[in-house]
N, C-alpha and C. Protein backbone atom coordinates (compact mmCIF):
# COMPACT_ATOMS: atom_id res chain seq x y z
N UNK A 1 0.82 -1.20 0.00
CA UNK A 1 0.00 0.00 0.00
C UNK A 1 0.86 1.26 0.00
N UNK A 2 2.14 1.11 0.56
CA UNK A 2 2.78 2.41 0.82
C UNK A 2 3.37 2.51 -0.61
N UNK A 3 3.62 1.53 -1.25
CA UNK A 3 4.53 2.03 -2.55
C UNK A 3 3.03 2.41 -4.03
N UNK A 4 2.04 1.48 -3.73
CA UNK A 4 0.75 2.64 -4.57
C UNK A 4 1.21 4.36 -4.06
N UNK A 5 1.16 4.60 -2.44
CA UNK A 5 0.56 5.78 -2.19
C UNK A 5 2.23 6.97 -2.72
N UNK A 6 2.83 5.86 -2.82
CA UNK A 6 4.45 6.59 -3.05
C UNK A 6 4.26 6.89 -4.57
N UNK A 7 3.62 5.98 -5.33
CA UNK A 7 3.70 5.82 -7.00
C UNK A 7 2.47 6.86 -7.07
N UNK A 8 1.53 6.86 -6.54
CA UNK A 8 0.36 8.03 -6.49
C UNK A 8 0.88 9.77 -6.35
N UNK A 9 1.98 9.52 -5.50
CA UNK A 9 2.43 10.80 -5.07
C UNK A 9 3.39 11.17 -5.86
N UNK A 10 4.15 10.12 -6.67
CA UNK A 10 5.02 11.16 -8.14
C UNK A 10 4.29 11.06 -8.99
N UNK A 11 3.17 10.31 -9.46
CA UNK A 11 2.27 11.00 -10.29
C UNK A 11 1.80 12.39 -10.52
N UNK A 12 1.26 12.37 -9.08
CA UNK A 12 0.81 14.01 -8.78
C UNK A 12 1.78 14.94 -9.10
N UNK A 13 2.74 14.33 -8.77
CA UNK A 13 4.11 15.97 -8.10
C UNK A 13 4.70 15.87 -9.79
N UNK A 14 5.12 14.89 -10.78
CA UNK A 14 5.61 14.77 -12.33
C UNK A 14 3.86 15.75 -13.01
N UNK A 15 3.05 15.20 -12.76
CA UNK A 15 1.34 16.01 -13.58
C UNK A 15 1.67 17.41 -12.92
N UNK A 16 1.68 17.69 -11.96
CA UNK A 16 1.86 19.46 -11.27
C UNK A 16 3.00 20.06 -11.78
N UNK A 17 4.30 19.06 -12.06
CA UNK A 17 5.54 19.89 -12.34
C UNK A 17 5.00 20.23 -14.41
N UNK A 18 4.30 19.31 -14.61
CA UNK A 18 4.35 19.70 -16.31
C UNK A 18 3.36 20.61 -16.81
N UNK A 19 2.04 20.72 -15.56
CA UNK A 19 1.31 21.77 -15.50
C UNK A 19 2.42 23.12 -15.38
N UNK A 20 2.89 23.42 -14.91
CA UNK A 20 3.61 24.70 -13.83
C UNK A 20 4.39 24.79 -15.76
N UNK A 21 5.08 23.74 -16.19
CA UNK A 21 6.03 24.24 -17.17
C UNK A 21 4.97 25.05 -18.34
N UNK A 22 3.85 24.02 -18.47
CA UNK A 22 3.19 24.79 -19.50
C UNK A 22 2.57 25.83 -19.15
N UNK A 23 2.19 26.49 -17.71
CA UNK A 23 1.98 27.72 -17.71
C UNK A 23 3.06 28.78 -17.59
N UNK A 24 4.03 28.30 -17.37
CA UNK A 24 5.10 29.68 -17.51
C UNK A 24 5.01 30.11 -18.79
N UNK A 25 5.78 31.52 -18.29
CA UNK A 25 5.91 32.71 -19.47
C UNK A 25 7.36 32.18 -20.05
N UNK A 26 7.68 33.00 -21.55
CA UNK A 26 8.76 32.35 -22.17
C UNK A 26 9.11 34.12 -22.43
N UNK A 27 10.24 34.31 -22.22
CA UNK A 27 11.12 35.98 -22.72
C UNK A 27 11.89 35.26 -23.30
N UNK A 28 11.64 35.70 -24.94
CA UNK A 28 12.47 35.22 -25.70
C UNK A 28 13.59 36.27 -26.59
N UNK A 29 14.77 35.94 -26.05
CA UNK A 29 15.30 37.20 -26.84
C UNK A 29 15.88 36.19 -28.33
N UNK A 30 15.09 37.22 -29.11
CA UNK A 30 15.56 37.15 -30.85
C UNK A 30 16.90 37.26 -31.63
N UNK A 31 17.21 36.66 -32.01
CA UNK A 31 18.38 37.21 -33.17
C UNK A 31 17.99 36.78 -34.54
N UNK A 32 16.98 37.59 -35.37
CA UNK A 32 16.76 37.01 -36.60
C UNK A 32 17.76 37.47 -38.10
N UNK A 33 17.91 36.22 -38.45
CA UNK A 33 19.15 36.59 -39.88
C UNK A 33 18.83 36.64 -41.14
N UNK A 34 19.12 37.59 -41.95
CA UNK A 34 18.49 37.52 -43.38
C UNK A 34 19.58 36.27 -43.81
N UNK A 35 19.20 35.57 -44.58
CA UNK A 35 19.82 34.48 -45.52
C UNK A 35 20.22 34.55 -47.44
N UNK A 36 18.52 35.18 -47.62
CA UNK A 36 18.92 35.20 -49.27
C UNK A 36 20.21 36.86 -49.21
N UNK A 37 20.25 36.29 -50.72
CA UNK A 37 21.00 37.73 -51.51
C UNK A 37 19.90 38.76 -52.00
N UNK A 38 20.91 39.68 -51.86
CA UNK A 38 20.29 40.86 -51.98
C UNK A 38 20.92 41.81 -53.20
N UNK A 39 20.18 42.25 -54.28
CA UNK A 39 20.64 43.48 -55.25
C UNK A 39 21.63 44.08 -55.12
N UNK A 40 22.52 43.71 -56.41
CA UNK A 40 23.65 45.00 -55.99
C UNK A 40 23.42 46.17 -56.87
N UNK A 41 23.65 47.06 -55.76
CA UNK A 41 23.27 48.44 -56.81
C UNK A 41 23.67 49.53 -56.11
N UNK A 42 24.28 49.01 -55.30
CA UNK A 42 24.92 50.42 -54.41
C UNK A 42 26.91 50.87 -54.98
N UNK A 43 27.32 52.09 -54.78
CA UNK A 43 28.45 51.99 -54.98
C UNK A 43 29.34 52.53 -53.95
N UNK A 44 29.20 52.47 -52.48
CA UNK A 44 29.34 52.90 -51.39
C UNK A 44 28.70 54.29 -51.15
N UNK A 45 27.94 54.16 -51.89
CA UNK A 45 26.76 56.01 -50.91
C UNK A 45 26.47 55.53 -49.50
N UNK A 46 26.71 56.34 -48.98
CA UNK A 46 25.88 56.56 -47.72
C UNK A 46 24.57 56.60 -47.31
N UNK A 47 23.58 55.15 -46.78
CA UNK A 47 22.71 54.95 -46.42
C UNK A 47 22.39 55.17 -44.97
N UNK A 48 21.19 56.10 -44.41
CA UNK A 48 21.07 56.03 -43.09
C UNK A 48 20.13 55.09 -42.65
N UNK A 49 20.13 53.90 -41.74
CA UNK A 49 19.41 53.10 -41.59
C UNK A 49 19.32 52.86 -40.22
N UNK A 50 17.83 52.84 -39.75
CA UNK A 50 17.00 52.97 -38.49
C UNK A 50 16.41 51.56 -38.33
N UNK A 51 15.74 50.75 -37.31
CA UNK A 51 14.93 49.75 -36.66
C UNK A 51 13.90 50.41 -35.72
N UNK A 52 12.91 50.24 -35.98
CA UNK A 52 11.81 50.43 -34.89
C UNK A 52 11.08 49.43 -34.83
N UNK A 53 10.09 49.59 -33.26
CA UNK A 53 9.08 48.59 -33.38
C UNK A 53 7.90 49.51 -33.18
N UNK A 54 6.78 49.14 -33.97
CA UNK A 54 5.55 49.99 -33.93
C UNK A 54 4.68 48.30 -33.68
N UNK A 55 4.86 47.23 -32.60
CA UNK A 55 3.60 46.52 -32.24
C UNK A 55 2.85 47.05 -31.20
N UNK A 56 1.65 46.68 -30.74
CA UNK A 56 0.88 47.00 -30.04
C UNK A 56 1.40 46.81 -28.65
N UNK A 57 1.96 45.45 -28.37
CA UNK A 57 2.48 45.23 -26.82
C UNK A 57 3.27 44.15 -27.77
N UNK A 58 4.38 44.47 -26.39
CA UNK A 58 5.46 43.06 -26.78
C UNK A 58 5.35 41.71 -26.50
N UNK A 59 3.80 41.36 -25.77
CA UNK A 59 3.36 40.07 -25.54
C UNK A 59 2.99 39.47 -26.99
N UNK A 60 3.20 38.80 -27.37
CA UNK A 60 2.57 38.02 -29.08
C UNK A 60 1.95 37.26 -28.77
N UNK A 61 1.65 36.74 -27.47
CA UNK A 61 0.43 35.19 -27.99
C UNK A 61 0.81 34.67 -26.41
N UNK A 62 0.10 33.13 -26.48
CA UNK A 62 0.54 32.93 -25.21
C UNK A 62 0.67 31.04 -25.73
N UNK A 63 1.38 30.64 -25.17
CA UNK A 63 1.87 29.40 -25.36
C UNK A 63 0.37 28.02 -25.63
N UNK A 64 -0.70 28.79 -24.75
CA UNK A 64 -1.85 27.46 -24.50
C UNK A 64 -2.73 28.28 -25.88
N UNK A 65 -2.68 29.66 -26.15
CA UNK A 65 -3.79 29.56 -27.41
C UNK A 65 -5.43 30.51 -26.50
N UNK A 66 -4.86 30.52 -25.23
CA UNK A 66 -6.15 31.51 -24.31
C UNK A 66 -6.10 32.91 -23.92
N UNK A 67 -6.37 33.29 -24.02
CA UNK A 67 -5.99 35.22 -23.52
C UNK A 67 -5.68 35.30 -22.20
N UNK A 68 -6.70 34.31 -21.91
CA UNK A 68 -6.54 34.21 -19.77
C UNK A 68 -5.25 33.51 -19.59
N UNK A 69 -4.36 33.17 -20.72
CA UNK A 69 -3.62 32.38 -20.09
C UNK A 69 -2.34 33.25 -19.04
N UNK A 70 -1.40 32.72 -18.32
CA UNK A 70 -0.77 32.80 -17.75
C UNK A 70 0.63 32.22 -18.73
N UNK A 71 0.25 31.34 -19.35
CA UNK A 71 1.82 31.18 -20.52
C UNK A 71 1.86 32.13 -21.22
N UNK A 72 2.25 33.19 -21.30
CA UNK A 72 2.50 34.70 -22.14
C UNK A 72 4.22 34.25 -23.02
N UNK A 73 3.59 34.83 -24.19
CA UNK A 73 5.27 34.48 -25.15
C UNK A 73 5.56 36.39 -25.58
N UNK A 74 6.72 36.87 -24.72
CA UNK A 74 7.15 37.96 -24.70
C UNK A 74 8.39 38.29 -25.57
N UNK A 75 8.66 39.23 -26.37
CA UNK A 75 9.74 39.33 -27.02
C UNK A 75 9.89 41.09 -27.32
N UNK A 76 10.73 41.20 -26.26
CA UNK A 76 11.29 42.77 -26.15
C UNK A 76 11.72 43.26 -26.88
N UNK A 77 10.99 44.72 -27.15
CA UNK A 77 12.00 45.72 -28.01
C UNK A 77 13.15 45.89 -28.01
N UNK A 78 13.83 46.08 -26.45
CA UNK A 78 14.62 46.41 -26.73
C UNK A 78 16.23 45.57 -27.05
N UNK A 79 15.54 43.95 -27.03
CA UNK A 79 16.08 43.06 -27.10
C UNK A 79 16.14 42.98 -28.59
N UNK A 80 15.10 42.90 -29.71
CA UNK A 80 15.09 42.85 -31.11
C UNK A 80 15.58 43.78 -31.74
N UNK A 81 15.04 44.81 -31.53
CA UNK A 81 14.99 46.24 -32.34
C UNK A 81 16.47 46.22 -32.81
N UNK A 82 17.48 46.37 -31.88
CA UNK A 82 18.98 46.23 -32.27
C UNK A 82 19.37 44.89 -32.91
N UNK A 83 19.05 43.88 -32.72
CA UNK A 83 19.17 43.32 -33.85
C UNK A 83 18.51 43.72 -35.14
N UNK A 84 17.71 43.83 -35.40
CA UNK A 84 16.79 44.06 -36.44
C UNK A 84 18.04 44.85 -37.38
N UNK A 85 18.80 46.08 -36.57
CA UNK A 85 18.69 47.52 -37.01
C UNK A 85 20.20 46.94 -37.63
N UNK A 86 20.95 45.54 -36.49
CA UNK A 86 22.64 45.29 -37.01
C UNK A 86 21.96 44.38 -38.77
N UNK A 87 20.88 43.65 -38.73
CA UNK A 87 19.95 43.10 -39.68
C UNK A 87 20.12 43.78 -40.99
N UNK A 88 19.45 45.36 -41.46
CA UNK A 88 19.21 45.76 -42.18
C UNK A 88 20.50 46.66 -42.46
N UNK A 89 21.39 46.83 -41.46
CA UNK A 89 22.74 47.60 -42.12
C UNK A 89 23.79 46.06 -42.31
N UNK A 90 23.73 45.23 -42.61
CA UNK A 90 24.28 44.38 -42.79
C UNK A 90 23.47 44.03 -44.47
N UNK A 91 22.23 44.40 -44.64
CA UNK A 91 21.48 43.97 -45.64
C UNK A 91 22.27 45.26 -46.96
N UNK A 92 22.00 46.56 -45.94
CA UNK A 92 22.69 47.44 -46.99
C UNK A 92 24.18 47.85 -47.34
N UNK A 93 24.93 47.08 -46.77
CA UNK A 93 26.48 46.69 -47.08
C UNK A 93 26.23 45.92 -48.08
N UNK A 94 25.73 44.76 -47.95
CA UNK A 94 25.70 43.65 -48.91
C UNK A 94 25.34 44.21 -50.29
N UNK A 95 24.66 45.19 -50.05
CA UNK A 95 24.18 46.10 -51.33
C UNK A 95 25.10 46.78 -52.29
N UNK A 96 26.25 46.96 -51.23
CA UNK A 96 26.64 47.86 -51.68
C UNK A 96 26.88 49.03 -51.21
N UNK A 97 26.17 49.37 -50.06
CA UNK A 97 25.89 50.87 -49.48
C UNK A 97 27.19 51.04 -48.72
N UNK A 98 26.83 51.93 -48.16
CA UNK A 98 27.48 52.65 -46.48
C UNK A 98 26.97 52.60 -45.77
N UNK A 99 26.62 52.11 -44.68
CA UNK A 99 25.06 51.92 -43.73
C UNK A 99 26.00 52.79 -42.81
N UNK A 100 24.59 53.85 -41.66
CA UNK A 100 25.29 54.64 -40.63
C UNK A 100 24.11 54.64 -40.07
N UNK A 101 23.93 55.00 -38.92
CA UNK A 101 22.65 55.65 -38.53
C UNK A 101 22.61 56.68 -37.66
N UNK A 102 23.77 57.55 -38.53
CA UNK A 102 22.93 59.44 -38.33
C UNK A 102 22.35 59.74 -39.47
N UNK A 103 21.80 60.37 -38.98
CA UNK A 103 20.64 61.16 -40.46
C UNK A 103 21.45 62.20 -40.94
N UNK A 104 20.98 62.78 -42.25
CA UNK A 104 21.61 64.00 -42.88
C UNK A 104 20.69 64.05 -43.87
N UNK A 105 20.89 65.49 -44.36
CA UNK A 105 19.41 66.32 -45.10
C UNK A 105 20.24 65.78 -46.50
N UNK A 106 20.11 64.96 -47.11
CA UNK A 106 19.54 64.41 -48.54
C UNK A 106 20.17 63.40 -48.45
N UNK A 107 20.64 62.82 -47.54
CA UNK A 107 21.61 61.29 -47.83
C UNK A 107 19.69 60.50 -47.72
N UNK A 108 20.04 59.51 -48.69
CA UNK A 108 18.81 57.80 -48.64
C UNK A 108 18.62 57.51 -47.31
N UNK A 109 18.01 57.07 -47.08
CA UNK A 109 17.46 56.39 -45.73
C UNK A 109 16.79 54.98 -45.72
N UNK A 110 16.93 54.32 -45.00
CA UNK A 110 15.80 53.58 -45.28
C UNK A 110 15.46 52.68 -43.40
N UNK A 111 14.52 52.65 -43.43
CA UNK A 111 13.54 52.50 -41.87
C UNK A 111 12.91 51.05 -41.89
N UNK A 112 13.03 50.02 -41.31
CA UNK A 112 12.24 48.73 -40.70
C UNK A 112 11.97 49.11 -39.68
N UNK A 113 10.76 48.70 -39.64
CA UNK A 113 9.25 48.68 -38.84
C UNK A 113 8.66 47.18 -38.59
N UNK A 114 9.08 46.84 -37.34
CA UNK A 114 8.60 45.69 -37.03
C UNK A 114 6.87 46.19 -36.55
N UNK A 115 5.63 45.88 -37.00
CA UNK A 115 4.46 46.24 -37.31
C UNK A 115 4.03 45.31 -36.61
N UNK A 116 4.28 43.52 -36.67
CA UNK A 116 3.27 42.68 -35.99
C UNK A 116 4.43 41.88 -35.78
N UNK A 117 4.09 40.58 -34.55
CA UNK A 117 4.89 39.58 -34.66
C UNK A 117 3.57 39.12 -33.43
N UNK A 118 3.13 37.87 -33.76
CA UNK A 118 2.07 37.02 -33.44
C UNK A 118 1.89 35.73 -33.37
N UNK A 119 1.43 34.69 -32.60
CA UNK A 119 1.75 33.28 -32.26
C UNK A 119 0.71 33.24 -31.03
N UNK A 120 -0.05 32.14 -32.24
CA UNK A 120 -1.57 31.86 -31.76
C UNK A 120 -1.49 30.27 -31.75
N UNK A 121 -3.01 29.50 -31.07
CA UNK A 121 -2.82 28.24 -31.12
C UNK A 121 -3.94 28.18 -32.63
N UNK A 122 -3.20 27.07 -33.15
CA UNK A 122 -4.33 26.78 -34.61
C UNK A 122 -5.30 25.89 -33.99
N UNK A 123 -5.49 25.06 -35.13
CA UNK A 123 -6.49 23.66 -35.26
C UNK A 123 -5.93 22.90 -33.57
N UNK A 124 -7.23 22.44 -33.28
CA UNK A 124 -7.26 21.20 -32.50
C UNK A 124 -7.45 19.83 -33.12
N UNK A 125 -6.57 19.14 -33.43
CA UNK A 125 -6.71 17.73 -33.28
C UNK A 125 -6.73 16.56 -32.13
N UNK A 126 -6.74 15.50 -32.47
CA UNK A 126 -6.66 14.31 -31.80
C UNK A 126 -5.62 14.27 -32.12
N UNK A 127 -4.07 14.51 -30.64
CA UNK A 127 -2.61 14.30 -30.07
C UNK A 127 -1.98 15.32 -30.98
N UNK A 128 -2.30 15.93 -31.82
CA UNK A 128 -1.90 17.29 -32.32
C UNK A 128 -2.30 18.51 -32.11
N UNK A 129 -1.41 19.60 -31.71
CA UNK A 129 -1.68 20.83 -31.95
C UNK A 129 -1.11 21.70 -33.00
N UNK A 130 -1.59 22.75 -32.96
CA UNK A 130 -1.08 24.12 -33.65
C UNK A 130 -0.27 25.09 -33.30
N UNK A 131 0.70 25.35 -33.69
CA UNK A 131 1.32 27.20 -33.14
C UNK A 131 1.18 27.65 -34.87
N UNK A 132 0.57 28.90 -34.52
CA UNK A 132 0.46 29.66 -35.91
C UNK A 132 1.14 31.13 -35.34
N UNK A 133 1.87 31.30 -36.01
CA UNK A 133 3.18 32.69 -35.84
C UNK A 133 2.61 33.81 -37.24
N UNK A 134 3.10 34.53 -36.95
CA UNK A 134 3.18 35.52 -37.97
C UNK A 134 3.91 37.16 -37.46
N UNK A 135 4.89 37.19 -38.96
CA UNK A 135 5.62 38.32 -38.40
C UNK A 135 5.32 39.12 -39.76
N UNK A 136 5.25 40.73 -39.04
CA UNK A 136 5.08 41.98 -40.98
C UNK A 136 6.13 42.66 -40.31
N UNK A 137 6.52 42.62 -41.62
CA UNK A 137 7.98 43.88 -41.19
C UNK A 137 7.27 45.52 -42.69
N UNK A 138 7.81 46.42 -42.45
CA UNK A 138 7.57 47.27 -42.90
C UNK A 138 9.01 48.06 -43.40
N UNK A 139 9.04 47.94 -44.61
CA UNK A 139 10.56 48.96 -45.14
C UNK A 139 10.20 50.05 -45.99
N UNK A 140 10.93 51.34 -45.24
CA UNK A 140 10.09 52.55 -46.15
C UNK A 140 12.00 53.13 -46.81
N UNK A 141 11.94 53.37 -47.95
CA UNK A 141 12.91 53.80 -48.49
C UNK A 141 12.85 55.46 -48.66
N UNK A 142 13.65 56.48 -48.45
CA UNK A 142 13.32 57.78 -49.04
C UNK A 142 14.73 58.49 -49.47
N UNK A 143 14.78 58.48 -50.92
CA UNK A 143 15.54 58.93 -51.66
C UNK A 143 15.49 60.61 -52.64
N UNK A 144 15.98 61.47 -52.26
CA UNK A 144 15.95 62.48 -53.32
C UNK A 144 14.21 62.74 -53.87
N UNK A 145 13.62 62.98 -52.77
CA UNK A 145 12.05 63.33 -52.64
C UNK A 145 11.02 62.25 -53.08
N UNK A 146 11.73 61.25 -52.97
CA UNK A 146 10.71 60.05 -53.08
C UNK A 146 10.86 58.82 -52.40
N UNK A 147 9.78 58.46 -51.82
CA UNK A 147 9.80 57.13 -50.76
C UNK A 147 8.76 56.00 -51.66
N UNK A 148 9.77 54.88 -51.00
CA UNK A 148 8.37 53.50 -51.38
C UNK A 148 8.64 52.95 -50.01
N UNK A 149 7.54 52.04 -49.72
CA UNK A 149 7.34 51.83 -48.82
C UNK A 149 6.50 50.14 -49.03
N UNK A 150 7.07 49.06 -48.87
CA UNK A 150 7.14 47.91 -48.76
C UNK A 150 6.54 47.13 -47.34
N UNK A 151 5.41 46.11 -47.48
CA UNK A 151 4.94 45.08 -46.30
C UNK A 151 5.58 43.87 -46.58
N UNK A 152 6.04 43.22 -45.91
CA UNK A 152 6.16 42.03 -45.91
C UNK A 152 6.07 41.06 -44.87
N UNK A 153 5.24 40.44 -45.38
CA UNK A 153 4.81 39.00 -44.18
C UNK A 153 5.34 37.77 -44.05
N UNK A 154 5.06 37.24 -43.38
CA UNK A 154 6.14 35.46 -43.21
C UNK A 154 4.96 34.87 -42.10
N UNK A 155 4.64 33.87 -42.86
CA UNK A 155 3.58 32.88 -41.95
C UNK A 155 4.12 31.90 -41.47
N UNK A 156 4.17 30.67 -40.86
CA UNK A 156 4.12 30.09 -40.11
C UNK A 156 3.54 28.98 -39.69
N UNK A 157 2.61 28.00 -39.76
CA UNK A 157 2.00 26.96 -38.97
C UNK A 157 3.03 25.85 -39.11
N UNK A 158 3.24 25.54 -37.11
CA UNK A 158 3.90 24.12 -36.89
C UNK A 158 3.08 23.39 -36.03
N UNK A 159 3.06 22.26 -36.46
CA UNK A 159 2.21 21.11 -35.97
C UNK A 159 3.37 20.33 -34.82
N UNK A 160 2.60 20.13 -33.59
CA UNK A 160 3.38 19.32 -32.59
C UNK A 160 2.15 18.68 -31.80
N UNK A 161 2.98 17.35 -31.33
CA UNK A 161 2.69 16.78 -30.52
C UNK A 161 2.81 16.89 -28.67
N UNK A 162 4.08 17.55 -28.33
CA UNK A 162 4.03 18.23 -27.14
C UNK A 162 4.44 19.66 -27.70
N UNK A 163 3.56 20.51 -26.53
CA UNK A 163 4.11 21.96 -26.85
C UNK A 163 5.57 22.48 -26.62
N UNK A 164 5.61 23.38 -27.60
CA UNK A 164 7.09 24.02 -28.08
C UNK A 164 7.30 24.45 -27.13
N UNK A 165 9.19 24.01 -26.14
CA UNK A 165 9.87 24.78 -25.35
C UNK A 165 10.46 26.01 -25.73
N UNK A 166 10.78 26.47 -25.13
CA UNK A 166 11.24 28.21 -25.21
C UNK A 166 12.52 28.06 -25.67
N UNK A 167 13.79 27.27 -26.53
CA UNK A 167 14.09 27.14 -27.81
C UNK A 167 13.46 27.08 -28.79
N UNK A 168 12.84 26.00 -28.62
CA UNK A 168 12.25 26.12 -29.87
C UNK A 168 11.46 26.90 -30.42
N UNK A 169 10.74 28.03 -29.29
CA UNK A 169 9.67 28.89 -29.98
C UNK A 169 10.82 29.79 -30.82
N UNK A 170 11.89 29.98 -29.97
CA UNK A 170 13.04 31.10 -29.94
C UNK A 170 13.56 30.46 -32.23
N UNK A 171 13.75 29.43 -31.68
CA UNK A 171 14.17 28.69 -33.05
C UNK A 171 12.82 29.45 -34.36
N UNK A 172 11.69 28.91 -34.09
CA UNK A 172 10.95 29.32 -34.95
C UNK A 172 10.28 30.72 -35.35
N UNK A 173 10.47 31.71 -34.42
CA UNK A 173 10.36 32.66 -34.47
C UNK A 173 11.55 33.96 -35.14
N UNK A 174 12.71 33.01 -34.55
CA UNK A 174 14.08 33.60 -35.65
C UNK A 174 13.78 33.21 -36.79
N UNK A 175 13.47 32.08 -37.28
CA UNK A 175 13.07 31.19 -39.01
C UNK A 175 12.07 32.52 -39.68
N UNK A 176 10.94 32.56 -38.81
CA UNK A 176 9.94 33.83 -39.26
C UNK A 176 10.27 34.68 -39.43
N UNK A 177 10.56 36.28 -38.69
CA UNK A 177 10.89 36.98 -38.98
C UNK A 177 12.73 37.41 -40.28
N UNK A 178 13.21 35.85 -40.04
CA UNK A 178 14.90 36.29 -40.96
C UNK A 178 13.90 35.76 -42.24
N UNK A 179 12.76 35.35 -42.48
CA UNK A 179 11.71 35.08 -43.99
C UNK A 179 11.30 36.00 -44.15
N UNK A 180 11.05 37.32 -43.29
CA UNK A 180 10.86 38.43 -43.33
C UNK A 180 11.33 39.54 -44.09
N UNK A 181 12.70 38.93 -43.23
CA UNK A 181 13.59 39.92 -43.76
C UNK A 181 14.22 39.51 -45.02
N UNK A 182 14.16 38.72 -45.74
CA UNK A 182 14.77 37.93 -46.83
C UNK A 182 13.36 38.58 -48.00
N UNK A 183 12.58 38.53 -47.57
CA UNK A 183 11.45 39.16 -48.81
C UNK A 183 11.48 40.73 -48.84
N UNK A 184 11.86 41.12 -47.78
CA UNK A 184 12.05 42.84 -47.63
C UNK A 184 13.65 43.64 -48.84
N UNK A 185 14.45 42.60 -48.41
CA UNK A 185 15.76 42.84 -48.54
C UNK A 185 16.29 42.30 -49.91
N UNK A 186 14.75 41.10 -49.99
CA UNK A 186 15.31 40.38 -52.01
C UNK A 186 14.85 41.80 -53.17
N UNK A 187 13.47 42.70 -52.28
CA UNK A 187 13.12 43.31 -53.21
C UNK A 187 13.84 44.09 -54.07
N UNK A 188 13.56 44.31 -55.39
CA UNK A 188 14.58 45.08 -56.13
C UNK A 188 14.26 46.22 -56.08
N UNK A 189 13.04 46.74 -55.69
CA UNK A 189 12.71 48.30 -55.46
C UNK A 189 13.49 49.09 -54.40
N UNK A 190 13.53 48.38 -53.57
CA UNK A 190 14.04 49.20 -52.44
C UNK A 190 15.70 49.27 -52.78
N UNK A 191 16.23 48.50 -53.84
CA UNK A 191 17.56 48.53 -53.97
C UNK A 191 18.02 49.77 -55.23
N UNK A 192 16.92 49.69 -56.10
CA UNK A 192 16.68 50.71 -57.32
C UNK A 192 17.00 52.01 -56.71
N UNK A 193 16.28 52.56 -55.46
CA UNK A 193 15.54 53.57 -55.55
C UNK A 193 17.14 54.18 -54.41
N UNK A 194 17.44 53.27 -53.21
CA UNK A 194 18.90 53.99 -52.77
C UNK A 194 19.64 54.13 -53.71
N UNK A 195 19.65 53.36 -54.88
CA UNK A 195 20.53 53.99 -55.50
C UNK A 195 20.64 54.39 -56.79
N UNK A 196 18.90 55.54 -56.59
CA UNK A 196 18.78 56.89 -57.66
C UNK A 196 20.06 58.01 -57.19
């Protein structure tokens, strides 16, 4: 009887410890990498290049898929943003440019705007779930009195059987947003226009 009530009692205490994991919060700090190539069309001009984040709150979702939840998936400005910003002056070297980020009255510019980054629960199945992510980045170019201004999105759905640890969200959320930045940074407009 004592070894039931012993085998009863790490039941409980292993079920409470995997409850407790799936309600914690995950602070995930980012490092996302562009991968593709990018336009050459620069001939060392001087590009000024900025990172911001314009999301609503830096909470994106929460690990269970509930608003009430208590698993909150957090990813700080001020943890991304500087990456983002080493991101896109690394994008405009590759170009070709000069990347700096002081401003000056007629040098090119160009600005990423992290806009959304989101991670929801999808479909319910039988022993499967959903994480559905989504990141928009925003690149505004302004050259010699003219700006374009570029969205780009990167979706996401991964299917699992136990829910994603805080690598791996960290893993898939770098994958998202550096798809981001790889559709922002392939465009040929934004490469045209620094270097009118």
């Amino acid at each position: 009887m004592n070894r039931r009530h012993a085998l009863c009692a790490a039941a409980v205490l292993l079920a409470t410890a995997l409850l407790a994991g799936c309600a914690s919060p995950h602070y995930l700090q980012l490092n996302p990498q562009r991968s593709a190539a990018v336009p050459q069309t620069g001939s060392g001009q001087a590009v000024t290049v900025a990172a911001v984040d314009e999301r609503d709150s830096e909470v994106i979702g929460t690990r269970t898929g509930s608003a009430m939840s208590t698993a909150v998936i957090t990813v700080s400005a001020h943890e991304l943003i500087p990456n983002l910003q080493r991101e896109a002056e690394r994008a405009v070297r590759d170009m070709g440019f000069s990347p700096t980020s002081e401003p000056a009255s007629g040098r090119p510019g160009l600005t990423v705007t992290m806009l959304h980054l989101g991670y929801e629960r999808g479909e319910n199945r039988p022993v499967i779930d959903e994480a559905r992510m989504e990141a928009v980045l925003e690149v505004k170019v302004t050259n010699q009195g003219t700006t374009y201004t570029g969205t780009y999105t990167a979706r996401r759905t991964q299917s699992y059987a136990v829910r994603p640890g805080r690598d791996a969200n960290r893993r898939m959320l770098n994958d998202l947003i550096g798809d981001a930045l790889d559709r922002a940074f392939s465009d040929p407009e934004l490469a045209q226009l620094l270097a009118r």
